[in-house]
Structure formats: structure tokens, C-alpha cells
C-alpha atoms as a PDB file:
ATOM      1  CA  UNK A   1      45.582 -16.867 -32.645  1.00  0.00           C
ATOM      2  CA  UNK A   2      43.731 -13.853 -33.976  1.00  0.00           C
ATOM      3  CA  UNK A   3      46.335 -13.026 -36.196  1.00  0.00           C
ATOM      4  CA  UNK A   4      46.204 -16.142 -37.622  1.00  0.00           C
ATOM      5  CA  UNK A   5      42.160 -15.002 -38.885  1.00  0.00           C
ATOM      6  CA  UNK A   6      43.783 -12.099 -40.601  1.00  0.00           C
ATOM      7  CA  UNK A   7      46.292 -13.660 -43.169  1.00  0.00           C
ATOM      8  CA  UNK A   8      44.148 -17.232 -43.614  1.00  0.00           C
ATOM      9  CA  UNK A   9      42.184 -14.708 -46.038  1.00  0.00           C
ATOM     10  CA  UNK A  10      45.657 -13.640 -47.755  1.00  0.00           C
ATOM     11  CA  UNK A  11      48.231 -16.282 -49.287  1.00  0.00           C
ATOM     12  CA  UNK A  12      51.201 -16.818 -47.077  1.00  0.00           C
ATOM     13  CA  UNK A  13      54.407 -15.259 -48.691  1.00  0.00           C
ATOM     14  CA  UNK A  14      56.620 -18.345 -49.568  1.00  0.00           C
ATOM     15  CA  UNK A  15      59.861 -16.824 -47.870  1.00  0.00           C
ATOM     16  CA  UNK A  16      57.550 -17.045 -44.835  1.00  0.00           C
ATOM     17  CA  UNK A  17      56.473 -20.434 -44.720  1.00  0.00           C
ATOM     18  CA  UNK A  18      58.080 -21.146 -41.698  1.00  0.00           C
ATOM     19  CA  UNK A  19      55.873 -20.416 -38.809  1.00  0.00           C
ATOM     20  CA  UNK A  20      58.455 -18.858 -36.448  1.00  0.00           C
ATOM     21  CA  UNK A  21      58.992 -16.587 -39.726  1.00  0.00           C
ATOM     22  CA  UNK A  22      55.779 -15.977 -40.169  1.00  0.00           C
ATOM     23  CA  UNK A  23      54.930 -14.844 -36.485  1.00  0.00           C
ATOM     24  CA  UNK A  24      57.570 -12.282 -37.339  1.00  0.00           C
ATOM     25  CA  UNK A  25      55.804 -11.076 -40.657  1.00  0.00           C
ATOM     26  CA  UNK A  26      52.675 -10.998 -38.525  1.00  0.00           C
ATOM     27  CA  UNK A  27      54.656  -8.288 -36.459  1.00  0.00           C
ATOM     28  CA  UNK A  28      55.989  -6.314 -39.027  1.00  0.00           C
ATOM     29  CA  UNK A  29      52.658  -6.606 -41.561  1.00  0.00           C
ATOM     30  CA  UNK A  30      50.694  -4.820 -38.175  1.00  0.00           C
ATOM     31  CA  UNK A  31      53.322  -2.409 -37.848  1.00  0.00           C
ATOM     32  CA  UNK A  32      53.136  -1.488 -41.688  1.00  0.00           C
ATOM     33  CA  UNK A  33      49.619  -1.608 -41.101  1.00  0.00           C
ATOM     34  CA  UNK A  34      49.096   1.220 -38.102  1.00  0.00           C
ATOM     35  CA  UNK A  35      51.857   3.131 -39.894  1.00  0.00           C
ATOM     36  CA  UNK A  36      51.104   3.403 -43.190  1.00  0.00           C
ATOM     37  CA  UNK A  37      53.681   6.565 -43.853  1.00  0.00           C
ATOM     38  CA  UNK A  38      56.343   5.719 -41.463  1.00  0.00           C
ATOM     39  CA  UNK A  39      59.615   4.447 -42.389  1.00  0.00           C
ATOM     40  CA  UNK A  40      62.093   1.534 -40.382  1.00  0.00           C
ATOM     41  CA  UNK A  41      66.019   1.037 -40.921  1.00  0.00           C
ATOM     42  CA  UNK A  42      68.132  -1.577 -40.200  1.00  0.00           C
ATOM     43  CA  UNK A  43      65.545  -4.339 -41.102  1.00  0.00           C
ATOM     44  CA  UNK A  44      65.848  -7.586 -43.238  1.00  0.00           C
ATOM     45  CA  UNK A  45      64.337  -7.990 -46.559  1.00  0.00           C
ATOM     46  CA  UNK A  46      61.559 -10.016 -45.499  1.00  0.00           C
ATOM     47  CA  UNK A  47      60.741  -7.321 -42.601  1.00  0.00           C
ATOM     48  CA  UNK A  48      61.011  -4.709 -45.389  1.00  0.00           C
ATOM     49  CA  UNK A  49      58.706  -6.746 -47.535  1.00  0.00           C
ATOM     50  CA  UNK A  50      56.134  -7.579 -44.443  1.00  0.00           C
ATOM     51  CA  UNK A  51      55.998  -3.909 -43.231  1.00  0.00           C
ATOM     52  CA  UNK A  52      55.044  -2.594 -47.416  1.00  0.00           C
ATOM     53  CA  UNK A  53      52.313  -4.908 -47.362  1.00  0.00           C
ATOM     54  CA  UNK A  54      50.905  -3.879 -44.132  1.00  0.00           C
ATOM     55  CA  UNK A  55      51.135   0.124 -45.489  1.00  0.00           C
ATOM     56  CA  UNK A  56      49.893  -1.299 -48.890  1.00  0.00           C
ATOM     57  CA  UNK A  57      46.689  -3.130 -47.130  1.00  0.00           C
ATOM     58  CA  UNK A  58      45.967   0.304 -44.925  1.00  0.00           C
ATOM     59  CA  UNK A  59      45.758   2.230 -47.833  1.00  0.00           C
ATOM     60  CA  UNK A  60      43.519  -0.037 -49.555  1.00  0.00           C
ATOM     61  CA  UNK A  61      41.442  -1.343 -46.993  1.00  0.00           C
ATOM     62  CA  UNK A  62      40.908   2.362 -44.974  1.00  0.00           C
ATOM     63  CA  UNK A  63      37.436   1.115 -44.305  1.00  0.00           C
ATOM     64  CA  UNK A  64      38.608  -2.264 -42.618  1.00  0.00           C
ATOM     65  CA  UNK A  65      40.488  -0.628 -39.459  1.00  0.00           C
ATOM     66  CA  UNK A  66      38.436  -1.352 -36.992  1.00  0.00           C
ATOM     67  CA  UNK A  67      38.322  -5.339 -38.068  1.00  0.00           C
ATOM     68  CA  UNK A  68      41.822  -5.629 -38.494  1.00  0.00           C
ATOM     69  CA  UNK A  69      42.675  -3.952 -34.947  1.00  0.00           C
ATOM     70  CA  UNK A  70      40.248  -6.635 -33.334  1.00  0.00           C
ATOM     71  CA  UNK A  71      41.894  -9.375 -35.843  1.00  0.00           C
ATOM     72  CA  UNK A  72      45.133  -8.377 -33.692  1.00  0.00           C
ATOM     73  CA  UNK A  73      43.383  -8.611 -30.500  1.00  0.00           C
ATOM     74  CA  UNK A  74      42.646  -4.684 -29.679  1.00  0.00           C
ATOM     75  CA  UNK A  75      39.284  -3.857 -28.457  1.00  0.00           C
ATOM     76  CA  UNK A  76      37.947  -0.404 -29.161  1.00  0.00           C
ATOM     77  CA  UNK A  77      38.047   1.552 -25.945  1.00  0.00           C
ATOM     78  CA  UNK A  78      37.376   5.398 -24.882  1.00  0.00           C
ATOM     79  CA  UNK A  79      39.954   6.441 -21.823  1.00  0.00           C
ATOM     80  CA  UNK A  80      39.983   9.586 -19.763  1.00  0.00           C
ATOM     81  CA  UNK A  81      43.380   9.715 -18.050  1.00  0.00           C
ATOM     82  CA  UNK A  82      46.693  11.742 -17.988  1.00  0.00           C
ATOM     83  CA  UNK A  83      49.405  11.393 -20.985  1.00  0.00           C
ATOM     84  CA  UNK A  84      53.491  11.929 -19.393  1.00  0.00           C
ATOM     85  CA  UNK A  85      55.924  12.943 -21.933  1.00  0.00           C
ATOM     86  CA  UNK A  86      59.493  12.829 -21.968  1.00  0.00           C
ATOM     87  CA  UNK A  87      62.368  11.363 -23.844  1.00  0.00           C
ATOM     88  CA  UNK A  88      61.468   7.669 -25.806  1.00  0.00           C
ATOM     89  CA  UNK A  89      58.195   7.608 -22.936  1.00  0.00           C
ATOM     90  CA  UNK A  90      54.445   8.207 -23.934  1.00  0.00           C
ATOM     91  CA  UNK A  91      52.433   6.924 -20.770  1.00  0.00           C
ATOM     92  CA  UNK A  92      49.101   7.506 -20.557  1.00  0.00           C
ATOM     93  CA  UNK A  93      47.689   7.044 -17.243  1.00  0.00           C
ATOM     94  CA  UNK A  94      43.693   6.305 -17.587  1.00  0.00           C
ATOM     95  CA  UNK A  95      41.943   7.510 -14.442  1.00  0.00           C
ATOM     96  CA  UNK A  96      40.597   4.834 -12.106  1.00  0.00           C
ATOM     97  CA  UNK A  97      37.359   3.312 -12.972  1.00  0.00           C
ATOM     98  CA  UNK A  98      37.863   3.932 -16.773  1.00  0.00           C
ATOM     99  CA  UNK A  99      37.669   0.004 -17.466  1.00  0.00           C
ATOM    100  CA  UNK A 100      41.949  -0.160 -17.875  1.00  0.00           C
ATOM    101  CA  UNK A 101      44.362  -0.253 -14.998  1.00  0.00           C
ATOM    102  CA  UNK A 102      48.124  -0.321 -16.474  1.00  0.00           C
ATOM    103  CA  UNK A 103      49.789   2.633 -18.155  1.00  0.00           C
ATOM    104  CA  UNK A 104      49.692   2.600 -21.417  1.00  0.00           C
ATOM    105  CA  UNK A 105      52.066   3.038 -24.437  1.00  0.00           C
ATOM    106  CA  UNK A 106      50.363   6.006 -26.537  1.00  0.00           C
ATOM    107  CA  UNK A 107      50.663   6.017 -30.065  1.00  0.00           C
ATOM    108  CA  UNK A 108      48.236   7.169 -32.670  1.00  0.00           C
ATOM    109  CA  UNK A 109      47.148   6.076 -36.289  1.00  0.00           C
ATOM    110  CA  UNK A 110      47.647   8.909 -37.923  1.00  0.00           C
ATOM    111  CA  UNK A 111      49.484  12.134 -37.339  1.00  0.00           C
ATOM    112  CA  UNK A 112      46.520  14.186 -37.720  1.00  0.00           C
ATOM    113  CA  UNK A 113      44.942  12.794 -34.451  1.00  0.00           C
ATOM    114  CA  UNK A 114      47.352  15.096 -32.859  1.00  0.00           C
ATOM    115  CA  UNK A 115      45.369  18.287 -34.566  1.00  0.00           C
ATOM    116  CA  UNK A 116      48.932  20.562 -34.715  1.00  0.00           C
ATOM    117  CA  UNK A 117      48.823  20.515 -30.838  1.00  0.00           C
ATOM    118  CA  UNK A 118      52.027  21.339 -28.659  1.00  0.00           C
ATOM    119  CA  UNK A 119      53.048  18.977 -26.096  1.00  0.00           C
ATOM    120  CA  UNK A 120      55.211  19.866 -23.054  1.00  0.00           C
ATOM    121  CA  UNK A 121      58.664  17.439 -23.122  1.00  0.00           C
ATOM    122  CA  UNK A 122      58.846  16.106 -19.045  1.00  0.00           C
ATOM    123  CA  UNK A 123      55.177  17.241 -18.659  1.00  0.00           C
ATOM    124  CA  UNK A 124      51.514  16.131 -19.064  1.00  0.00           C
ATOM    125  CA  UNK A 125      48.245  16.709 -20.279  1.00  0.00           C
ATOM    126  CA  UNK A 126      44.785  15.384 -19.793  1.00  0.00           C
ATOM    127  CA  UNK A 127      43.189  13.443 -22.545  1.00  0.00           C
ATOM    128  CA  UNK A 128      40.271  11.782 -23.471  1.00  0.00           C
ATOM    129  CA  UNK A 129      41.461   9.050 -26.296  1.00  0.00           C
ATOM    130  CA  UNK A 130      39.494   7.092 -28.480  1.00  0.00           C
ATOM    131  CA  UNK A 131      41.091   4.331 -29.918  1.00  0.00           C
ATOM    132  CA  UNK A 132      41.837   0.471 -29.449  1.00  0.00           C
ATOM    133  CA  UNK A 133      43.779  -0.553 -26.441  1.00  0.00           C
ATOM    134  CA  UNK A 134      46.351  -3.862 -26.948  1.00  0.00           C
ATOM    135  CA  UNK A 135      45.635  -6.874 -24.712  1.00  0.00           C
ATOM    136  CA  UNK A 136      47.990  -7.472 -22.231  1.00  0.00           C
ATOM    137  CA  UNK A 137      51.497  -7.617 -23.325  1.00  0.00           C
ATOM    138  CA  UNK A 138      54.941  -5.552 -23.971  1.00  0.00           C
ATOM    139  CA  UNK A 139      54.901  -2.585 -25.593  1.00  0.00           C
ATOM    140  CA  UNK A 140      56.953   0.335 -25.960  1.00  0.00           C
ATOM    141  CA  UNK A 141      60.247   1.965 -24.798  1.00  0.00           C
ATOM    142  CA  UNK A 142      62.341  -1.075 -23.555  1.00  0.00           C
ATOM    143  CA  UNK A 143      58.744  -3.354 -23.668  1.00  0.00           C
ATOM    144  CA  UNK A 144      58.072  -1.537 -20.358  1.00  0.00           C
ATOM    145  CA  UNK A 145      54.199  -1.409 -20.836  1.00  0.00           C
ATOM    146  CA  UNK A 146      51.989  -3.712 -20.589  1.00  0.00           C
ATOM    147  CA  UNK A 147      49.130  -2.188 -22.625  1.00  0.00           C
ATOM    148  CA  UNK A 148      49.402  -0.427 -26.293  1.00  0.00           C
ATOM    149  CA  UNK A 149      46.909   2.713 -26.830  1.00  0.00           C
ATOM    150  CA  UNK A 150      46.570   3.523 -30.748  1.00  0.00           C
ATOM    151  CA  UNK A 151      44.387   6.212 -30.442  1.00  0.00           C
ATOM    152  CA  UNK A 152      42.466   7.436 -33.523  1.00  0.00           C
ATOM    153  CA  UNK A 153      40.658  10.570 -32.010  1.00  0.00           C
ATOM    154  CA  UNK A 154      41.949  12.726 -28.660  1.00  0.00           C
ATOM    155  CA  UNK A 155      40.405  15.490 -26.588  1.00  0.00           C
ATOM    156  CA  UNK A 156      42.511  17.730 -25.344  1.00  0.00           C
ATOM    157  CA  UNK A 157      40.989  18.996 -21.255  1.00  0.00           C
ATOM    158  CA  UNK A 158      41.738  22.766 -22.394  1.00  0.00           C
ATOM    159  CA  UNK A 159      40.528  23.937 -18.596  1.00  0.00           C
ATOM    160  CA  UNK A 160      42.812  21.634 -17.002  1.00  0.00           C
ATOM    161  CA  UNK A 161      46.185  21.746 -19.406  1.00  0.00           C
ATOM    162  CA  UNK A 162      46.320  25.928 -18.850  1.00  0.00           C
ATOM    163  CA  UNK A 163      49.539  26.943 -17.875  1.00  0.00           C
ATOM    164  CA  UNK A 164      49.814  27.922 -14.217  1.00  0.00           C
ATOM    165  CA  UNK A 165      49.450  31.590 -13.548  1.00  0.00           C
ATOM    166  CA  UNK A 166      52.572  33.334 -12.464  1.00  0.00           C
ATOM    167  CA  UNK A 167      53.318  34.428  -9.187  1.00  0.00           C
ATOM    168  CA  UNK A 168      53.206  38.241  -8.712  1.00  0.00           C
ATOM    169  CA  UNK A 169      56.267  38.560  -6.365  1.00  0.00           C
ATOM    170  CA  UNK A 170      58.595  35.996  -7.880  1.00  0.00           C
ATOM    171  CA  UNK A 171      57.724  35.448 -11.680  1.00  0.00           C
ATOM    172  CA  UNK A 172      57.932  31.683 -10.678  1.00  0.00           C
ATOM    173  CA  UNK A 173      54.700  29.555 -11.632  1.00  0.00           C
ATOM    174  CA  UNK A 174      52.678  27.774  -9.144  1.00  0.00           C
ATOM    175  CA  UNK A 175      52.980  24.274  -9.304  1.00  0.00           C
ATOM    176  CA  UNK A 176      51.058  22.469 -11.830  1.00  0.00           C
ATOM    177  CA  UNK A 177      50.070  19.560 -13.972  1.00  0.00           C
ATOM    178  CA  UNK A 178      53.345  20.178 -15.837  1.00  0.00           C
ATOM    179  CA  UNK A 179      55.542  19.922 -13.516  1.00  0.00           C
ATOM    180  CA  UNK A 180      58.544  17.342 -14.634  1.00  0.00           C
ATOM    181  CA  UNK A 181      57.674  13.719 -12.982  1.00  0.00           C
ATOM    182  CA  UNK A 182      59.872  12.865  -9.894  1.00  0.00           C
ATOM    183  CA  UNK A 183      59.083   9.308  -9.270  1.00  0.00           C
ATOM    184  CA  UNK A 184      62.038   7.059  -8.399  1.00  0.00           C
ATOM    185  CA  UNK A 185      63.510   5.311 -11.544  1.00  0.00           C
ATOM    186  CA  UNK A 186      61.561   8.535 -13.894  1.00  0.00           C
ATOM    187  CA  UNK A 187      58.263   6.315 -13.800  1.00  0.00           C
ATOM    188  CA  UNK A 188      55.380   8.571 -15.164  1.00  0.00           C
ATOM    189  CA  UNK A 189      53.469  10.421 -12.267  1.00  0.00           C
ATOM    190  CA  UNK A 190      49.976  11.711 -12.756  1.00  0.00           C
ATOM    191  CA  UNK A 191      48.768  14.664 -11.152  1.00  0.00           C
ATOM    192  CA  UNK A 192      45.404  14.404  -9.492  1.00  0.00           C
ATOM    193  CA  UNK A 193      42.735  15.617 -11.262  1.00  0.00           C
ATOM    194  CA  UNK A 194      42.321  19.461 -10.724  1.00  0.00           C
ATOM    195  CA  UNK A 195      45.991  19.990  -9.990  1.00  0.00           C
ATOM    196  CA  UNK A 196      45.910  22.056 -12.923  1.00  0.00           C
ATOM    197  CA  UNK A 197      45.246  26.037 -12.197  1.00  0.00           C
ATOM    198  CA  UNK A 198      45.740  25.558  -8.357  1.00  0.00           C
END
């Protein structure tokens, strides 16, 4: 198991020397770990414990991200595709042919990634992310994805995330890459690329 690798080089808490325990610390330590500032409620000491020494190792270890994310199984991974937002969903949809074929859940390493930028609640925008994208698995809202996308670097498509122009006789806008996703069961919907501006 590859986070097995990680730890063997760290001394196994005693209050975690059962394996099925220590799975979960393995969890919670690579939680800490990608969110070094965040804070969890409603957790058990040993959670508690598990998630400060994954924020402790970040901050010590900055330059060891990239071997850490691959200790967990991530592989680093540049996607071009279409992020849906709404309430508890960040799906990023990477275009075909981009080497991934699920949605992913989006979530980035540090809040500075997201460079102060607005984005539209039951819309989308198009990204390019660089990050490290999870093996298979589940992930996110409910476990509903099957691929996690920690992205340490985006690109916002400026051209295609413009706000439709308005109408002149109605005031309404045109129909665009914003428009709020209408898929049965409010499963993300990407607009084909260009929709934007139309």
C-alpha cells in the first residue's frame, strides 16, 4: 500500500497500533496534510491527533509535496475541462482526450490557487488545472466521484468564462456557459466548448 511507504519512515503512534486504526490515521494524517490551515469538528482524539500531524508535516516538509501526493497514490496531471459549481458539488469535467475520463472532485492545496477569483454558484467555468489527480476511488459530496483533483495551480479561459452579452430588446442574456445545469438527478453538465459568447 503506498501509504504504507509514507509512515514506515515515521514511528507508528502507539494509540494506533492497530492496523484498522491505523488505516484511519492514514486518512486523517493526508487530510491534515493537503489542509494544513483547515479545521474539522466532531472528530475523536486520535483523528484530532492524526489530522495535527499531517498540518505539522506540510508545514515542515513544503518541499516534499509532490512525494507525499505520489506516496498516497496521486499522479501529477495537467487537465483542460469544465468546473460545475453548486451547493456541496465541485465537478470538474476534463475534456475528452485529456488522459482522465470521470468527473472529478475539485479541491485545491491552498487557498491562494484560487487567485481572489469569483465563481458563479449553479454555473461553470473553464479551467486548465495543474495538480495531482486521486486513483480511482470515492471522493467527495456523498463519495459520488470517483476521481479527487487537488489542484495546485489553475487557469482561468478568460475568453470563454465572459458573461453573455445582453439582449437589446429584452435585457435577458443569451444562453451561456453559466447557465444552471439541468441534468436529471442535478448531475454536472458541461457546456461544449465555445458555448461561451454565442
Amino acid at each position: 500500500m503506498a501509504q504504507a511507504r509514507l509512515l514506515e519512515r515515521r514511528s507508528r503512534p502507539s494509540n494506533f497500533d492497530d492496523d484498522n486504526l491505523y488505516a484511519i490515521y492514514l486518512q486523517r494524517f493526508f487530510e491534515g496534510f493537503v489542509g494544513p490551515s483547515c479545521t474539522w469538528t466532531g472528530l475523536n482524539a486520535n483523528e484530532t491527533e492524526a489530522i495535527r500531524d499531517g498540518q505539522e508535516y506540510r508545514k515542515k516538509h513544503q518541499n516534499q509535496l509532490a512525494t507525499l501526493m505520489e506516496e498516497f497514490g496521486y499522479e501529477r496531471s495537467t487537465l483542460r475541462g469544465t468546473l460545475c459549481i453548486d451547493f456541496e458539488k465541485s465537478a470538474f469535467i476534463p475534456d475528452k482526450g485529456s488522459g482522465c475520463n470521470e468527473i472529478c472532485w475539485l479541491r485545491v492545496l491552498s487557498p491562494s490557487v484560487l487567485r481572489a477569483r469569483e465563481f458563479p454558484i449553479g454555473g461553470s467555468l473553464r479551467l486548465v488545472v495543474d495538480g495531482y489527480l486521486s486513483p480511482i476511488g470515492s471522493f467527495g459530496h456523498l463519495m459520488r466521484y470517483r476521481r479527487e483533483l487537488f489542484a495546485d495551480h489553475i487557469e482561468f479561459d478568460d475568453e470563454a468564462n465572459k458573461p453573455p452579452p445582453q439582449t437589446p430588446t429584452s435585457g435577458a442574456p443569451a444562453t451561456s456557459a453559466f447557465a444552471r445545469p439541468t441534468a436529471d438527478r442535478g448531475a454536472p453538465v458541461a457546456p461544449p466548448p465555445g458555448a461561451a459568447g454565442r
